[in-house]
PDB file of N, CA and C in Angstrom:
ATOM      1  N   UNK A   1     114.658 102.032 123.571  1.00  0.00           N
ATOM      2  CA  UNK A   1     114.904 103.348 123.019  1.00  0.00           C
ATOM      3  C   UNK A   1     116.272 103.817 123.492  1.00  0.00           C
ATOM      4  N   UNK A   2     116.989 104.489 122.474  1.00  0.00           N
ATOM      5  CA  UNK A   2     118.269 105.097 123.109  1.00  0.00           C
ATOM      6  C   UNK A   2     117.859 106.122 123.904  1.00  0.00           C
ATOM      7  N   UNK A   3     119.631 106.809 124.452  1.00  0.00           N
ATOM      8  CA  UNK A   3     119.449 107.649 125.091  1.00  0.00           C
ATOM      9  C   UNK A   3     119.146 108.902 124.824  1.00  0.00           C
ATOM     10  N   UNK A   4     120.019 109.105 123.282  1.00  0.00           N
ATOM     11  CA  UNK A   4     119.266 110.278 122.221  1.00  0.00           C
ATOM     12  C   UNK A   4     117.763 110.428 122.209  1.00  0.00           C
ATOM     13  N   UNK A   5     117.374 108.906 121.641  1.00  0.00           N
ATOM     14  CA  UNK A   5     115.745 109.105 121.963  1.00  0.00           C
ATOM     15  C   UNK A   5     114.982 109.992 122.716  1.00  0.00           C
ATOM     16  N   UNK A   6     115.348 109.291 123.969  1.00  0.00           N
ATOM     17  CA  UNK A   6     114.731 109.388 124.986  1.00  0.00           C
ATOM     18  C   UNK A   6     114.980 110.971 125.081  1.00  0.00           C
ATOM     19  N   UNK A   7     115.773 111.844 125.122  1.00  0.00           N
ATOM     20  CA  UNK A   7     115.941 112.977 125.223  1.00  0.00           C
ATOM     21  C   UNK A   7     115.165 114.087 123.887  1.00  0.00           C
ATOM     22  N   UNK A   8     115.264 113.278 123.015  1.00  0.00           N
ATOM     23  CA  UNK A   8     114.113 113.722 121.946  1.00  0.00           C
ATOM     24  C   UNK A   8     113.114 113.501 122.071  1.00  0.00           C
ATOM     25  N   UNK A   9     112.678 112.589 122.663  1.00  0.00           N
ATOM     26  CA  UNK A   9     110.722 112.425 123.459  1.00  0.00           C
ATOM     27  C   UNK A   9     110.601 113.563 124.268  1.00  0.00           C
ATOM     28  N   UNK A  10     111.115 113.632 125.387  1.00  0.00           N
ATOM     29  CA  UNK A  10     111.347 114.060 126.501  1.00  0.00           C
ATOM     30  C   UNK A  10     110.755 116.134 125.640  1.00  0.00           C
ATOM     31  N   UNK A  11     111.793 116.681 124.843  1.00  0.00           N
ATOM     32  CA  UNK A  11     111.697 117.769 124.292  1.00  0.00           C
ATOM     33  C   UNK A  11     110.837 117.719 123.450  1.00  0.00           C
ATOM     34  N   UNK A  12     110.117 116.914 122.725  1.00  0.00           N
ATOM     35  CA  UNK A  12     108.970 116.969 121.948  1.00  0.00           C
ATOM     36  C   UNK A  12     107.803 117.314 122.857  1.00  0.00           C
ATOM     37  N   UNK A  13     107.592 116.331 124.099  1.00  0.00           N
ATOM     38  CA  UNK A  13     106.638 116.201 124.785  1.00  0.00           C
ATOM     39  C   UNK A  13     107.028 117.712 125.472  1.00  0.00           C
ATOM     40  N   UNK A  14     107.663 118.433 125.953  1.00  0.00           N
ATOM     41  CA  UNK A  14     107.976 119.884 126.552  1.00  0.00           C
ATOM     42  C   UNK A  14     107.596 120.647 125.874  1.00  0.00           C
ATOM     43  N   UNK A  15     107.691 120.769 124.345  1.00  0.00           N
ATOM     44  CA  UNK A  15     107.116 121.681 123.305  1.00  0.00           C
ATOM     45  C   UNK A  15     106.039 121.470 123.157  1.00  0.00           C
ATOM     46  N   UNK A  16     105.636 120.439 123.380  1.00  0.00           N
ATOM     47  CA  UNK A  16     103.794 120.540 123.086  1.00  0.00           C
ATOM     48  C   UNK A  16     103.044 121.074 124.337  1.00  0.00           C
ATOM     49  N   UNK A  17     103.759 120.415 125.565  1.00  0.00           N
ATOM     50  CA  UNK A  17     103.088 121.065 126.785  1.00  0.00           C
ATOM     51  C   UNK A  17     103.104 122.741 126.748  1.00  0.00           C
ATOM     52  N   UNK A  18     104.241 123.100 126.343  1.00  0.00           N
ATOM     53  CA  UNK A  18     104.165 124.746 126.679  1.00  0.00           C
ATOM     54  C   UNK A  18     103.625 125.192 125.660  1.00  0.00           C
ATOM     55  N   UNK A  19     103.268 124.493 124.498  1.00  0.00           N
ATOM     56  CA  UNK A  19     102.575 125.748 123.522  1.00  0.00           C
ATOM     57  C   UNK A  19     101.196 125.010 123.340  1.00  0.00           C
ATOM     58  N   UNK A  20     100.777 124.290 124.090  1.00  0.00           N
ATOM     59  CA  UNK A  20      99.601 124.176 124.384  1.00  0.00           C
ATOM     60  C   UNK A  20      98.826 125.055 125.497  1.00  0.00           C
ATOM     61  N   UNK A  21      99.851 124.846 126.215  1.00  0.00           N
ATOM     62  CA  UNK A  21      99.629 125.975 127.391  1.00  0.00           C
ATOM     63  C   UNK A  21      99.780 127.547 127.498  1.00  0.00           C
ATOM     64  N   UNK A  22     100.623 128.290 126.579  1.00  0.00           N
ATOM     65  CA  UNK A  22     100.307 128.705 125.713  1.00  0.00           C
ATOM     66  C   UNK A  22      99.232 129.329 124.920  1.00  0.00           C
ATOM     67  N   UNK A  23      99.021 128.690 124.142  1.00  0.00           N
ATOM     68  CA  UNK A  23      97.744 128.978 123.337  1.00  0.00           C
ATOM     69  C   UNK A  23      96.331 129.019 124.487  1.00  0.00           C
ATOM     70  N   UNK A  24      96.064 128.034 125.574  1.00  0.00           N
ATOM     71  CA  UNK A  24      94.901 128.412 126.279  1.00  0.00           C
ATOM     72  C   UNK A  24      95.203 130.111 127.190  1.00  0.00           C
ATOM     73  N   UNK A  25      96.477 129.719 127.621  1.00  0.00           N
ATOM     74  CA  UNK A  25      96.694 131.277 128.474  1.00  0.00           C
ATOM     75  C   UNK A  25      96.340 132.530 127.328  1.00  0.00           C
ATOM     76  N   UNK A  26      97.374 132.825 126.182  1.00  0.00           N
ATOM     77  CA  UNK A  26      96.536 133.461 125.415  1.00  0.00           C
ATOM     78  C   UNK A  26      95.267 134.068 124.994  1.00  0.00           C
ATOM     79  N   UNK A  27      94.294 133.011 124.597  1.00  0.00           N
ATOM     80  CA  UNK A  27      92.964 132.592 124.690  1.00  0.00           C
ATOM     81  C   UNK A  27      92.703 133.903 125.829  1.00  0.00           C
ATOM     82  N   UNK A  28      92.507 132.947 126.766  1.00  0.00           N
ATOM     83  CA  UNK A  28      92.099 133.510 128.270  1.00  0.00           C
ATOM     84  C   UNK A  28      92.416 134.513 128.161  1.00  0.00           C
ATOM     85  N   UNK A  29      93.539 135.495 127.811  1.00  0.00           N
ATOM     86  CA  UNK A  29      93.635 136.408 128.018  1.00  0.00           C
ATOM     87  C   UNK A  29      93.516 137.624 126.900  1.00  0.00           C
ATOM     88  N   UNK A  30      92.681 137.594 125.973  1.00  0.00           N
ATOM     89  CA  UNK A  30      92.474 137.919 124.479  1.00  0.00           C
ATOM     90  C   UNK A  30      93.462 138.600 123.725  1.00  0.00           C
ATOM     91  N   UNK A  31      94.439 137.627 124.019  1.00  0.00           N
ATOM     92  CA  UNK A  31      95.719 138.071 123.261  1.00  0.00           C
ATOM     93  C   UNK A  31      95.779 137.199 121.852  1.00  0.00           C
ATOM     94  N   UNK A  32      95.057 137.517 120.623  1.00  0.00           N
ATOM     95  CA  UNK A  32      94.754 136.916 119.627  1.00  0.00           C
ATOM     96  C   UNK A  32      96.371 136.972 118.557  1.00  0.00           C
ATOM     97  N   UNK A  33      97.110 137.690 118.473  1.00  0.00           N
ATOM     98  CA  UNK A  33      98.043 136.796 117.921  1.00  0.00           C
ATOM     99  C   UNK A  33      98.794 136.015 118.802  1.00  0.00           C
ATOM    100  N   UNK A  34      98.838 136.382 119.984  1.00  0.00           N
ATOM    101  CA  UNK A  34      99.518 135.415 120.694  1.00  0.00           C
ATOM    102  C   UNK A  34      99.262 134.345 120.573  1.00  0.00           C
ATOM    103  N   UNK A  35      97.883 133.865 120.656  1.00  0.00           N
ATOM    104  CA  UNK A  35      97.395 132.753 120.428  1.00  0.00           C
ATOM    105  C   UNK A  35      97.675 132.236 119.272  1.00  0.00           C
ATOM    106  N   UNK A  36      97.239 132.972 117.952  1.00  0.00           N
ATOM    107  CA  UNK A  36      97.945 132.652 116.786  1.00  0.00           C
ATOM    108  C   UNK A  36      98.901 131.748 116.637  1.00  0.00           C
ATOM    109  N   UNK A  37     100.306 132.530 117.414  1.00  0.00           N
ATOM    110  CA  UNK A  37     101.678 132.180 117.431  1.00  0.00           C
ATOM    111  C   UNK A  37     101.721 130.562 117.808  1.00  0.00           C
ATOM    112  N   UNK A  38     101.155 130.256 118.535  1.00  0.00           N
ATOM    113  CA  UNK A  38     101.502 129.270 119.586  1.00  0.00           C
ATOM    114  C   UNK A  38     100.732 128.645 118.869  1.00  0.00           C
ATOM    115  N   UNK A  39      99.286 128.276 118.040  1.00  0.00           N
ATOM    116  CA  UNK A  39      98.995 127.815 117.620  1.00  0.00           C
ATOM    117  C   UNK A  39      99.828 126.830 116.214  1.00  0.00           C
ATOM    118  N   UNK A  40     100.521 128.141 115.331  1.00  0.00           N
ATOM    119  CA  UNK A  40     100.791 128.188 114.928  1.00  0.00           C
ATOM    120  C   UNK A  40     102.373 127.246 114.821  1.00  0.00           C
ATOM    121  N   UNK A  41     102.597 127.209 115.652  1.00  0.00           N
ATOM    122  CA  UNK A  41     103.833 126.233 116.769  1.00  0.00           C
ATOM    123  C   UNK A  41     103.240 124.985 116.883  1.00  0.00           C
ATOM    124  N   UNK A  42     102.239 124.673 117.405  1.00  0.00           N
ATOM    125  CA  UNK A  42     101.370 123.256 117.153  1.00  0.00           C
ATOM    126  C   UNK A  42     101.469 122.556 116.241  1.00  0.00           C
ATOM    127  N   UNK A  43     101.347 123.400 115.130  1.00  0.00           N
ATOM    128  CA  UNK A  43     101.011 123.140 113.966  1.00  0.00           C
ATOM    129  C   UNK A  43     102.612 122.594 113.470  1.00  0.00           C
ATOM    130  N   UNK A  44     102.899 123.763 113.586  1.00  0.00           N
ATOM    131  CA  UNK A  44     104.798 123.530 112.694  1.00  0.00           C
ATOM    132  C   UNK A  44     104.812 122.020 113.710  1.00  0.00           C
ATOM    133  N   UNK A  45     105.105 121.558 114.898  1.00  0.00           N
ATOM    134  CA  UNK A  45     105.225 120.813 115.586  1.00  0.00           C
ATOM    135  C   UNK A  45     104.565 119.012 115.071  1.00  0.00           C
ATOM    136  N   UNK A  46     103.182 119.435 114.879  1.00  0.00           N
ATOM    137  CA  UNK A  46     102.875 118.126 114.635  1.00  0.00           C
ATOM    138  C   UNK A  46     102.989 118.188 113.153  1.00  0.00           C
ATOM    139  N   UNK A  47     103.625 118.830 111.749  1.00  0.00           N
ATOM    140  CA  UNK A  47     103.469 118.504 110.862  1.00  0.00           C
ATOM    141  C   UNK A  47     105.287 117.719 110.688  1.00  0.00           C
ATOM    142  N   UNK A  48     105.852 118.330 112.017  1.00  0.00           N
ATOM    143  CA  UNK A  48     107.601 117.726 111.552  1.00  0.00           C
ATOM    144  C   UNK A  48     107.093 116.343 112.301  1.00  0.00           C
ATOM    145  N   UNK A  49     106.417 115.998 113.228  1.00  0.00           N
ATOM    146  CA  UNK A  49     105.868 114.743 114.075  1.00  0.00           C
ATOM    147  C   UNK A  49     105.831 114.084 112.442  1.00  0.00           C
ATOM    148  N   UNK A  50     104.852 114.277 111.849  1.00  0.00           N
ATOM    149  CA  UNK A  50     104.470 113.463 110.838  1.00  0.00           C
ATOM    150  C   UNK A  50     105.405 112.832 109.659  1.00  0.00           C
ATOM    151  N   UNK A  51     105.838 114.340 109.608  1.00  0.00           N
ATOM    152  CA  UNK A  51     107.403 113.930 108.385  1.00  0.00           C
ATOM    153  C   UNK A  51     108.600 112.858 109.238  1.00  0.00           C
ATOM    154  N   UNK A  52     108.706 113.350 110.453  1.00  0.00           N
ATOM    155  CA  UNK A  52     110.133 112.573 111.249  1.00  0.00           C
ATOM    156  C   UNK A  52     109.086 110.624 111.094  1.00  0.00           C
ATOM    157  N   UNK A  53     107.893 110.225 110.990  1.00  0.00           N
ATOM    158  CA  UNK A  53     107.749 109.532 111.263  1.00  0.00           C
ATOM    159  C   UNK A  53     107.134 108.846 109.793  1.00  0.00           C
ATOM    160  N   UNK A  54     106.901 109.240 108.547  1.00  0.00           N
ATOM    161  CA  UNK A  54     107.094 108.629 107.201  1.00  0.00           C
ATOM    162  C   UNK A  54     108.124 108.827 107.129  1.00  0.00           C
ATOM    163  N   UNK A  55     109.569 109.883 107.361  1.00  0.00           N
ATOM    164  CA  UNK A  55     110.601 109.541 106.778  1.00  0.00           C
ATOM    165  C   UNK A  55     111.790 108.285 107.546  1.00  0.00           C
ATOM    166  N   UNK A  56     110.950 107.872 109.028  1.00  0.00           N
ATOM    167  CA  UNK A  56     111.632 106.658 109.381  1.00  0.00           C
ATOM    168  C   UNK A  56     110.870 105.132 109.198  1.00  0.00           C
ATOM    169  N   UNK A  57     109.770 105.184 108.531  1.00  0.00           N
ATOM    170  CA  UNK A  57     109.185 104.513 107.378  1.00  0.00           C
ATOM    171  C   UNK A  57     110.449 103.309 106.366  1.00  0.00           C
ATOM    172  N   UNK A  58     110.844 104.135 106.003  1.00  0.00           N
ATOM    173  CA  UNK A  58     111.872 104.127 104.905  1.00  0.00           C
ATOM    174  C   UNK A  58     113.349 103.274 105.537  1.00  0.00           C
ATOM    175  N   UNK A  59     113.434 103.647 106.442  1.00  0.00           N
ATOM    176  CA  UNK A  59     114.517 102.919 107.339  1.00  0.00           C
ATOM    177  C   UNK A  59     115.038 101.807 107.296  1.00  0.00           C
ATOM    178  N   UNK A  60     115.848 100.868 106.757  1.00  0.00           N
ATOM    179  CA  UNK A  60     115.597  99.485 106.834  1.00  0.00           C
ATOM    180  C   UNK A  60     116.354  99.704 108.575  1.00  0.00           C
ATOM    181  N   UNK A  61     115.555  98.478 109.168  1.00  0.00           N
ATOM    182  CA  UNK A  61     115.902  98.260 110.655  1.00  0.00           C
ATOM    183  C   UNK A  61     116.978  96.945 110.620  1.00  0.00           C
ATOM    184  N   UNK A  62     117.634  97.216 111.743  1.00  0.00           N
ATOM    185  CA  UNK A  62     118.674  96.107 111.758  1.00  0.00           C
ATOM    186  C   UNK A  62     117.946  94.586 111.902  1.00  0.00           C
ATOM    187  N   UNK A  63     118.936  93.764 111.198  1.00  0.00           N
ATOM    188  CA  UNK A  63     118.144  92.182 111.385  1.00  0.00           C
ATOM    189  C   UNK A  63     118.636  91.762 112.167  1.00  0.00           C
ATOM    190  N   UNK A  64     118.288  90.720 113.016  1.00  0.00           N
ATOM    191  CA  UNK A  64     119.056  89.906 114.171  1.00  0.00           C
ATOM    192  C   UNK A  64     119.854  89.427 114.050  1.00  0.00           C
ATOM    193  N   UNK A  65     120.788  88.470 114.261  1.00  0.00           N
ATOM    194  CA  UNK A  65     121.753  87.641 114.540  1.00  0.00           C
ATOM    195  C   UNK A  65     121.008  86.261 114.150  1.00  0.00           C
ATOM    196  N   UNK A  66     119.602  85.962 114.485  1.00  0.00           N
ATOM    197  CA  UNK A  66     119.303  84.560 114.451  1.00  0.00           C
ATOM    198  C   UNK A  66     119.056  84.349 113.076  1.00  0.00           C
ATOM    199  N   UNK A  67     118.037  85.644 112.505  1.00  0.00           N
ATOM    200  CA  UNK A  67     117.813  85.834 111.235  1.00  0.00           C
ATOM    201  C   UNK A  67     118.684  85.192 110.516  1.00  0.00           C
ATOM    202  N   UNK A  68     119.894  86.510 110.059  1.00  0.00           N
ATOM    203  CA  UNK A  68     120.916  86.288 109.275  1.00  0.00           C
ATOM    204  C   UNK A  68     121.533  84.645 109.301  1.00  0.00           C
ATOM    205  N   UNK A  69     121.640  83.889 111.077  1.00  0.00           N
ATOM    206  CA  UNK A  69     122.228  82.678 110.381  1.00  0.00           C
ATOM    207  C   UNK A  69     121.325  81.655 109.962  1.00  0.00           C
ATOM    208  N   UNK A  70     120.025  81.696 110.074  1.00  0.00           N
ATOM    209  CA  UNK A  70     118.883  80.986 109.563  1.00  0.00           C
ATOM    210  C   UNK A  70     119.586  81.334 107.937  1.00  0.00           C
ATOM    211  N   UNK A  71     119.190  82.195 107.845  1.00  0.00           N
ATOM    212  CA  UNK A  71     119.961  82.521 106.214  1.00  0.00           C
ATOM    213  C   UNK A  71     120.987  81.979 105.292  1.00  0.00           C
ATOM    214  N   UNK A  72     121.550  82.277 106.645  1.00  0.00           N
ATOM    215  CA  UNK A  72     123.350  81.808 106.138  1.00  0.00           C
ATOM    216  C   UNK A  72     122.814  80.115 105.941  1.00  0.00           C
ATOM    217  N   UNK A  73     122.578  79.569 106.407  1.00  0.00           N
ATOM    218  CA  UNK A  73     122.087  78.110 106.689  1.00  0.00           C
ATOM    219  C   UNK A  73     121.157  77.659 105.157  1.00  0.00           C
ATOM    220  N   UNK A  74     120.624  78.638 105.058  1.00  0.00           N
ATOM    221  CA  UNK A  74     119.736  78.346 103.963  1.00  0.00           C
ATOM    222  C   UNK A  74     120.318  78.214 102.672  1.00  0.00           C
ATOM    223  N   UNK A  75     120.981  79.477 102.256  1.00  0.00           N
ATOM    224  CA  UNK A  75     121.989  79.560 101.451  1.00  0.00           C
ATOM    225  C   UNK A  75     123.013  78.004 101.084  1.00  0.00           C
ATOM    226  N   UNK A  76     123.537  77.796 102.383  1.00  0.00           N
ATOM    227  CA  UNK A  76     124.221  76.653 102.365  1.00  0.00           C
ATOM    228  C   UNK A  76     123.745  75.328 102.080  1.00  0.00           C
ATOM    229  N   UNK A  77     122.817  75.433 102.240  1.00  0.00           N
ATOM    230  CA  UNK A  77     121.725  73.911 102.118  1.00  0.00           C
ATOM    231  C   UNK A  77     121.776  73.916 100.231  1.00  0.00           C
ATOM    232  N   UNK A  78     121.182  75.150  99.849  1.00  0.00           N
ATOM    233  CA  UNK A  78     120.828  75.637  98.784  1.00  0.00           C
ATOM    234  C   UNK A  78     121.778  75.366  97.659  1.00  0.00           C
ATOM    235  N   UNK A  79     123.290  75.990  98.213  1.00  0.00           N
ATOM    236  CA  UNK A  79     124.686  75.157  97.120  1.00  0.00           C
ATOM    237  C   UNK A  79     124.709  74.099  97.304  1.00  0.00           C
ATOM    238  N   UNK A  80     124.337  73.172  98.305  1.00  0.00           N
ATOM    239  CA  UNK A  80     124.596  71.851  98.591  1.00  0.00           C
ATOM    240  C   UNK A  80     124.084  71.168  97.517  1.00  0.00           C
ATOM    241  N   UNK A  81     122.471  71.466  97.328  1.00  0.00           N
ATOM    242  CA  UNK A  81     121.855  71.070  96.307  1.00  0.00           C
ATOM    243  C   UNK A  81     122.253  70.997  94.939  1.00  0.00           C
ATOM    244  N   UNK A  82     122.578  72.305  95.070  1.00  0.00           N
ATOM    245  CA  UNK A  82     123.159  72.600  93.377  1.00  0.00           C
ATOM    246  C   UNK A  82     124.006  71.721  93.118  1.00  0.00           C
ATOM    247  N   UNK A  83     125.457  71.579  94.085  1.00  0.00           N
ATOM    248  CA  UNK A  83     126.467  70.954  93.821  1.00  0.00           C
ATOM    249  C   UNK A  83     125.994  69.774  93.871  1.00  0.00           C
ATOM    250  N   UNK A  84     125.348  68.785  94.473  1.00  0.00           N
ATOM    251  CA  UNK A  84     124.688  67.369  94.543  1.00  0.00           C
ATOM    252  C   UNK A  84     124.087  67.319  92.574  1.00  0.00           C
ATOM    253  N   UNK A  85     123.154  68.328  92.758  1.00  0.00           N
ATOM    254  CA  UNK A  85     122.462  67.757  91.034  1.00  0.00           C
ATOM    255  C   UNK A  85     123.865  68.333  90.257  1.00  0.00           C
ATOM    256  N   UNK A  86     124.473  68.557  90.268  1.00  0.00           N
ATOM    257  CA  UNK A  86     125.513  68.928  89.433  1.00  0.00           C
ATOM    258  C   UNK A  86     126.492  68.129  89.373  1.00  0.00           C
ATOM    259  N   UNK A  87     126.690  67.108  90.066  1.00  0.00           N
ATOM    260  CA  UNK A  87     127.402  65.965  90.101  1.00  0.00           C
ATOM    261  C   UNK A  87     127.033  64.783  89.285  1.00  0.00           C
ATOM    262  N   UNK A  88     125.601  64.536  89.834  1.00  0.00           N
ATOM    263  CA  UNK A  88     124.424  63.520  89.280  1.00  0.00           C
ATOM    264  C   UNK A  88     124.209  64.045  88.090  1.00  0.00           C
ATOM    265  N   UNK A  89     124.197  65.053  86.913  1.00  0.00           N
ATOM    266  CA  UNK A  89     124.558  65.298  86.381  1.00  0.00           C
ATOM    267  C   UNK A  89     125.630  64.660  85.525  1.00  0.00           C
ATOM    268  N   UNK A  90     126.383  65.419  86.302  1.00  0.00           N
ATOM    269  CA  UNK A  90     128.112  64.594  85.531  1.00  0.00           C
ATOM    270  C   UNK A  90     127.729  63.294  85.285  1.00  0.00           C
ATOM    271  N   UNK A  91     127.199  62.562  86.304  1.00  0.00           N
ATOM    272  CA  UNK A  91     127.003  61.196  86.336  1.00  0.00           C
ATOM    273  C   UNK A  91     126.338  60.628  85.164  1.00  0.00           C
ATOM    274  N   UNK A  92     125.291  61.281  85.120  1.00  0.00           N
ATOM    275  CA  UNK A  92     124.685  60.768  84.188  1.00  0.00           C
ATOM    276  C   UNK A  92     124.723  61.307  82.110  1.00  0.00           C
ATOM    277  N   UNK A  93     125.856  61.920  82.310  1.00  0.00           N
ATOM    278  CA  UNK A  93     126.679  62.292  81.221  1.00  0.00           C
ATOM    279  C   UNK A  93     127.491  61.605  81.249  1.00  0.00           C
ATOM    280  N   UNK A  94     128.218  61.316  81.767  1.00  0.00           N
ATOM    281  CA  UNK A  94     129.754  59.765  81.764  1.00  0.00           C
ATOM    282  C   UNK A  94     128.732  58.134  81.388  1.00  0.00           C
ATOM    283  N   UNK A  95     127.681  58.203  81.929  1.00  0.00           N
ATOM    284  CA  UNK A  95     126.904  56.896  81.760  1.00  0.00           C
ATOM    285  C   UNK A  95     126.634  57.028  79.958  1.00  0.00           C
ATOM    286  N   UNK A  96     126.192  57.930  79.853  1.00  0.00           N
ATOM    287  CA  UNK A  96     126.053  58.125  78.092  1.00  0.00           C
ATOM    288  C   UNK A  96     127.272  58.309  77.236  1.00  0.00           C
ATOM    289  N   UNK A  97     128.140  58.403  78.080  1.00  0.00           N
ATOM    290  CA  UNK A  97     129.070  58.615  76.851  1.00  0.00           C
ATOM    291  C   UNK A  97     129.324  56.800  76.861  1.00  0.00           C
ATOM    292  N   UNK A  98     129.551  56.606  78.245  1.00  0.00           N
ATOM    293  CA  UNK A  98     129.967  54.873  78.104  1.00  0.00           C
ATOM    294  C   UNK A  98     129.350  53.813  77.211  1.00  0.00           C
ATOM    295  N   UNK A  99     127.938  54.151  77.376  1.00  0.00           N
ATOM    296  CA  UNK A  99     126.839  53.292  76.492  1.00  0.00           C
ATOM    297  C   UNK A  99     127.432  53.841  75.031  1.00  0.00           C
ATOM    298  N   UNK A 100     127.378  55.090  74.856  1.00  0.00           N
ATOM    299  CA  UNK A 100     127.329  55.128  73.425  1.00  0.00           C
ATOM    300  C   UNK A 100     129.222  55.031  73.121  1.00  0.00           C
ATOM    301  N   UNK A 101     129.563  54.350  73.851  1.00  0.00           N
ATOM    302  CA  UNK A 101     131.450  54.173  73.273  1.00  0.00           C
ATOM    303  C   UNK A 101     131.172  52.576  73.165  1.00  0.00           C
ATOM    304  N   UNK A 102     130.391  51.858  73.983  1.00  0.00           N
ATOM    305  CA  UNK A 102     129.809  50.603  73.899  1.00  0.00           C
ATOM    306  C   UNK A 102     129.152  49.989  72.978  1.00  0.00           C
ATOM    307  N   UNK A 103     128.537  50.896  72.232  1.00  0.00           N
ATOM    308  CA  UNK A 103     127.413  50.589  71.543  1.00  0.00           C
ATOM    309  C   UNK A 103     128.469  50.685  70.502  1.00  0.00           C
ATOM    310  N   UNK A 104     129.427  51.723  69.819  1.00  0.00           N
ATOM    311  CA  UNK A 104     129.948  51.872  68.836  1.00  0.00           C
ATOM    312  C   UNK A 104     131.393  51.162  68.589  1.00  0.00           C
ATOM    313  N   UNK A 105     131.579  50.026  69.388  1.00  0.00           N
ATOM    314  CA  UNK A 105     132.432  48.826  69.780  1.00  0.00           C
ATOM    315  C   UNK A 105     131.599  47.629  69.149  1.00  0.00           C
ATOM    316  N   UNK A 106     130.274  47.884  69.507  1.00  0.00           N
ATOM    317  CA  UNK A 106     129.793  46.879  69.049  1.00  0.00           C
ATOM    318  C   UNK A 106     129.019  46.294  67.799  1.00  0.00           C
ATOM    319  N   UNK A 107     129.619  47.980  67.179  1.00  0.00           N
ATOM    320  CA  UNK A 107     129.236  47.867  66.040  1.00  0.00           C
ATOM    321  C   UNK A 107     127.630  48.669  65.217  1.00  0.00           C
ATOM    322  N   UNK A 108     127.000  48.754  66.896  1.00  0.00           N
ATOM    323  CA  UNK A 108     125.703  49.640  66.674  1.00  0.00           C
ATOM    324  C   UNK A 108     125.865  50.599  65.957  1.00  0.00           C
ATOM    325  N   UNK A 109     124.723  51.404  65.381  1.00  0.00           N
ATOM    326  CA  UNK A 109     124.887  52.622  64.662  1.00  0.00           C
ATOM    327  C   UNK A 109     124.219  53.109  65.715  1.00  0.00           C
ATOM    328  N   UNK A 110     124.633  54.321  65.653  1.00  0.00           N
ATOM    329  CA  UNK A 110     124.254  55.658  66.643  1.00  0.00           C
ATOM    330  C   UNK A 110     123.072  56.809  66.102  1.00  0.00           C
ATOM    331  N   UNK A 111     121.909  56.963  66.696  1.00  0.00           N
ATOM    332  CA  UNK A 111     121.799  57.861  65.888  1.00  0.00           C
ATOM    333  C   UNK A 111     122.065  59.093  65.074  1.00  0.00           C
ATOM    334  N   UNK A 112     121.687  59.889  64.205  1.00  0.00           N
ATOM    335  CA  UNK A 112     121.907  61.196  63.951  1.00  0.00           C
ATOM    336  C   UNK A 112     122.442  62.224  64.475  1.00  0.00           C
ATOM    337  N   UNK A 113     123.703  62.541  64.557  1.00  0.00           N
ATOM    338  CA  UNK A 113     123.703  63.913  65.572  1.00  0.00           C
ATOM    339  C   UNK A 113     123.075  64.956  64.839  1.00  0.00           C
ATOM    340  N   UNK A 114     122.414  66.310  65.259  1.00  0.00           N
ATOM    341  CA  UNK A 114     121.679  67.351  64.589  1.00  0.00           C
ATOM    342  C   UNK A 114     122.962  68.036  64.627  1.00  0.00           C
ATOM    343  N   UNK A 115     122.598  68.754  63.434  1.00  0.00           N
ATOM    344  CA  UNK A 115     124.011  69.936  63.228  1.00  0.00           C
ATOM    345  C   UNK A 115     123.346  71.481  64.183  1.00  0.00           C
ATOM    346  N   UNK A 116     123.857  71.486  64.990  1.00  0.00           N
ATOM    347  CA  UNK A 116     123.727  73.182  65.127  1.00  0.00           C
ATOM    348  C   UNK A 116     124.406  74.063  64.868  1.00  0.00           C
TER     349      UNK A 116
END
């Protein structure tokens, strides 16, 4: 936890102690809006608790260092591939053109090309 944190725990946990304490002294002493008030402080208190903690929900958190180069790594493997079948590829497009420059040397007929 940072040090901000920690100083925002620190004052959360102070506001609940005193208006908890608070509200029983009140009580005890039949001071009914007082009590109210402080109750009422509880309340405001744990409903921002709730919002501060769905709206850091939402947060994306930092990724590690190992993460990201697992990643990076992956990625790289990943073009490797591409570029490998993309070669073999080529390859096997130069093999067809050869056969069929071979074939039409030798007099073979070729089939049909389709018109598109």
């Amino acid at each position: 936890m940072t040090r901000k944190g920690k100083i925002w725990s620190w004052a959360a946990g102070l506001y609940a102690v005193i208006n908890v304490a608070g509200l029983f002294y009140a009580w005890a002493m039949d001071e009914e809006m007082h009590a109210m008030l402080h109750l009422f402080l509880i309340l405001i208190g744990v409903a921002g608790y709730i919002g501060w903690r769905l709206a850091r929900r939402g947060v994306p958190q930092e990724v590690p260092q190992a993460q990201l180069a697992a990643e990076q790594q992956r990625v790289e493997y990943l073009q490797q591939s591409v570029d490998a079948m993309a070669l073999e590829l080529e390859r096997v497009g130069e093999a067809q053109r050869f056969a069929d420059k071979l074939r039409v040397e030798r007099g073979e007929t070729l089939p049909p090309k389709k018109d598109q």
